[in-house]
C-alpha atoms as a PDB file:
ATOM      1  CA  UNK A   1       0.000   0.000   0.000  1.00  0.00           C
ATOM      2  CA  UNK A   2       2.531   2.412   0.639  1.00  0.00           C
ATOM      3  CA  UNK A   3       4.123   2.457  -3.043  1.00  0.00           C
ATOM      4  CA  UNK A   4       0.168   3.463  -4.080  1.00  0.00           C
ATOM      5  CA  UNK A   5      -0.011   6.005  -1.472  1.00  0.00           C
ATOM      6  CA  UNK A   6       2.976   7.404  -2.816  1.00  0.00           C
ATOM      7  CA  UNK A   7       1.872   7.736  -6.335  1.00  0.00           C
ATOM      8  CA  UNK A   8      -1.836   8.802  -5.355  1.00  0.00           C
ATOM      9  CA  UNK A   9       0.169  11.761  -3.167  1.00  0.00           C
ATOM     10  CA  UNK A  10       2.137  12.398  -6.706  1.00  0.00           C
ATOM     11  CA  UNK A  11      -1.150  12.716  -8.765  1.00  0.00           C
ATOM     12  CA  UNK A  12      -2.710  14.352  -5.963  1.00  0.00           C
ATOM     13  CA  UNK A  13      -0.045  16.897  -5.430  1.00  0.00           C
ATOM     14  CA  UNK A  14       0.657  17.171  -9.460  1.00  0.00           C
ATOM     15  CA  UNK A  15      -2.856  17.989  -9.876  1.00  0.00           C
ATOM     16  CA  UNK A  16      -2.889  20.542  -7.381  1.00  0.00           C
ATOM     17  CA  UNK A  17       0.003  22.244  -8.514  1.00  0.00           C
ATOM     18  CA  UNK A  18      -1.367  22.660 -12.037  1.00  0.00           C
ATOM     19  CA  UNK A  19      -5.121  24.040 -10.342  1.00  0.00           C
ATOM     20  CA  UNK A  20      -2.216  26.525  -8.532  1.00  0.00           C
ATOM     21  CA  UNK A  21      -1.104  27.396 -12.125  1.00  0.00           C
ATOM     22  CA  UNK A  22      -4.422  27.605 -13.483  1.00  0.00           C
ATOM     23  CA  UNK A  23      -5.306  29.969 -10.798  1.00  0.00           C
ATOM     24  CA  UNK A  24      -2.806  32.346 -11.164  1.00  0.00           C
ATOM     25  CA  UNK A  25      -2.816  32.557 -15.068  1.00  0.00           C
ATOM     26  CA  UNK A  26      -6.620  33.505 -14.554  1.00  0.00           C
ATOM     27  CA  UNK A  27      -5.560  36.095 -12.357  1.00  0.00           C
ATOM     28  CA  UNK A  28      -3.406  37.608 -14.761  1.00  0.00           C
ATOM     29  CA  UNK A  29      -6.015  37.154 -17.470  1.00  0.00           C
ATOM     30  CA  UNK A  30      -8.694  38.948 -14.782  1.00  0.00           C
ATOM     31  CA  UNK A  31      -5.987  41.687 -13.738  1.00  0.00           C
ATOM     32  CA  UNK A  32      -5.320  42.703 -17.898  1.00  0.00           C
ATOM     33  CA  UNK A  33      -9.482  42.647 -18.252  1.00  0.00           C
ATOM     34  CA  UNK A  34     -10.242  45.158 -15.319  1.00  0.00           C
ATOM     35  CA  UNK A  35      -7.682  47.978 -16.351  1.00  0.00           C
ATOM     36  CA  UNK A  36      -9.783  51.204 -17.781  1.00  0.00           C
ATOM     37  CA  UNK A  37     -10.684  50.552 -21.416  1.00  0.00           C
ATOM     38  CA  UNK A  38      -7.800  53.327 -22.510  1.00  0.00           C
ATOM     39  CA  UNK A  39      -5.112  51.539 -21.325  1.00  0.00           C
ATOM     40  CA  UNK A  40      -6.249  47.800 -21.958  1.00  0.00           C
ATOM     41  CA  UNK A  41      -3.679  46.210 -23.911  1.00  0.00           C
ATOM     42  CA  UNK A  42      -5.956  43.616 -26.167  1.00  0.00           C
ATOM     43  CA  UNK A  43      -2.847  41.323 -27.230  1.00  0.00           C
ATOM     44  CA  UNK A  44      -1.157  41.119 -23.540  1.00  0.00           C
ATOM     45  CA  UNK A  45      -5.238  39.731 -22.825  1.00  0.00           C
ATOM     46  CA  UNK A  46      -5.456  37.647 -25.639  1.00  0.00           C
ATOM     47  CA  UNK A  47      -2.275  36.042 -24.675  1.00  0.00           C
ATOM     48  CA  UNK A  48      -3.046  35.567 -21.178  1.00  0.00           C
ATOM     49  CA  UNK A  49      -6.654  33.797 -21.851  1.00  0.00           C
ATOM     50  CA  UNK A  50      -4.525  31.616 -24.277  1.00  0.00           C
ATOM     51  CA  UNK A  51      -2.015  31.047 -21.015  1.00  0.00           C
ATOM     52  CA  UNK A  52      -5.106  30.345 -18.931  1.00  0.00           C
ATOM     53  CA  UNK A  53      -6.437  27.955 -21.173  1.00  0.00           C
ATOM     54  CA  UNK A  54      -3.787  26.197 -21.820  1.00  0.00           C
ATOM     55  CA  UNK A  55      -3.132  25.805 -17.750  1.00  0.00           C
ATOM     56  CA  UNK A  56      -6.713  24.491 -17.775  1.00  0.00           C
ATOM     57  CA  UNK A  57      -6.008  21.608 -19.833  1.00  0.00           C
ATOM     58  CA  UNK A  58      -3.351  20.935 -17.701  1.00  0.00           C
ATOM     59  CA  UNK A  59      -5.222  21.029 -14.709  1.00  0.00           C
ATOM     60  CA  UNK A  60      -7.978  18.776 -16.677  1.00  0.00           C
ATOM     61  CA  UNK A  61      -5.342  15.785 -17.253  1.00  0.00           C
ATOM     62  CA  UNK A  62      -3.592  16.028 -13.908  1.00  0.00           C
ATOM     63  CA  UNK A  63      -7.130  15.552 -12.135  1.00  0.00           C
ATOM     64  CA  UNK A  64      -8.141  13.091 -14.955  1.00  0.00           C
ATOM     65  CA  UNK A  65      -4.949  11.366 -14.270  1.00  0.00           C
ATOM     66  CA  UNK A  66      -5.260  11.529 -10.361  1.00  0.00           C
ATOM     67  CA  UNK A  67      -8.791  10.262 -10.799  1.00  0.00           C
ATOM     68  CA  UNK A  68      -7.931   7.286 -12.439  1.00  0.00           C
ATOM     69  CA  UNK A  69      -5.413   6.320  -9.845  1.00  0.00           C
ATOM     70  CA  UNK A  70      -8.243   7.094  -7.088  1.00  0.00           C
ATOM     71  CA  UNK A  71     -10.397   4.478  -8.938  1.00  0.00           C
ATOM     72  CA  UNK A  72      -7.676   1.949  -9.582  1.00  0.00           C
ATOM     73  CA  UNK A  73      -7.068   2.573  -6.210  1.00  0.00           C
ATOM     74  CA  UNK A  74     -10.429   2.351  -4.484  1.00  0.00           C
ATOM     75  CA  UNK A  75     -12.310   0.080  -6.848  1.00  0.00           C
ATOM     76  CA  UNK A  76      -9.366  -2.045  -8.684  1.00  0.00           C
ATOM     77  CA  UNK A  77     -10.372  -0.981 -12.154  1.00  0.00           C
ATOM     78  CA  UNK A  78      -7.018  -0.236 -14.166  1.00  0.00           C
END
């Protein structure tokens, strides 16, 4: 058991660390989309939704990945 603790704590930590990334690329997306409309640099916000995006994908196959070790884990399906 302790060799699949380890690797659920990997998933688990992997996946958090990309939700970590995800948030802060939205944050830089959300900081670029609340300056005043004179100063909003379009292509510095087009870039960071594309960073954000990007993150979330991430973030989708880390949790998809730690998922599948939970069931593998919990139910024996593999």
């Amino acid at each position: 058991m302790g060799d699949e603790d380890a690797e659920l704590d990997r998933l688990q930590s992997a996946y958090k660390a990309a939700v970590d990334s995800w948030i802060t690329a939205i944050r830089a997306e959300e900081a670029l989309a609340s300056v005043h409309h004179r100063v909003a640099e379009v292509d510095a916000w087009e870039n960071a939704h594309f960073l954000a995006e990007e993150a979330r994908g991430r973030t989708e196959a880390a949790k998809a990945a730690y998922e599948d070790g939970l069931r593998s884990r919990l139910f024996d399906i593999h």
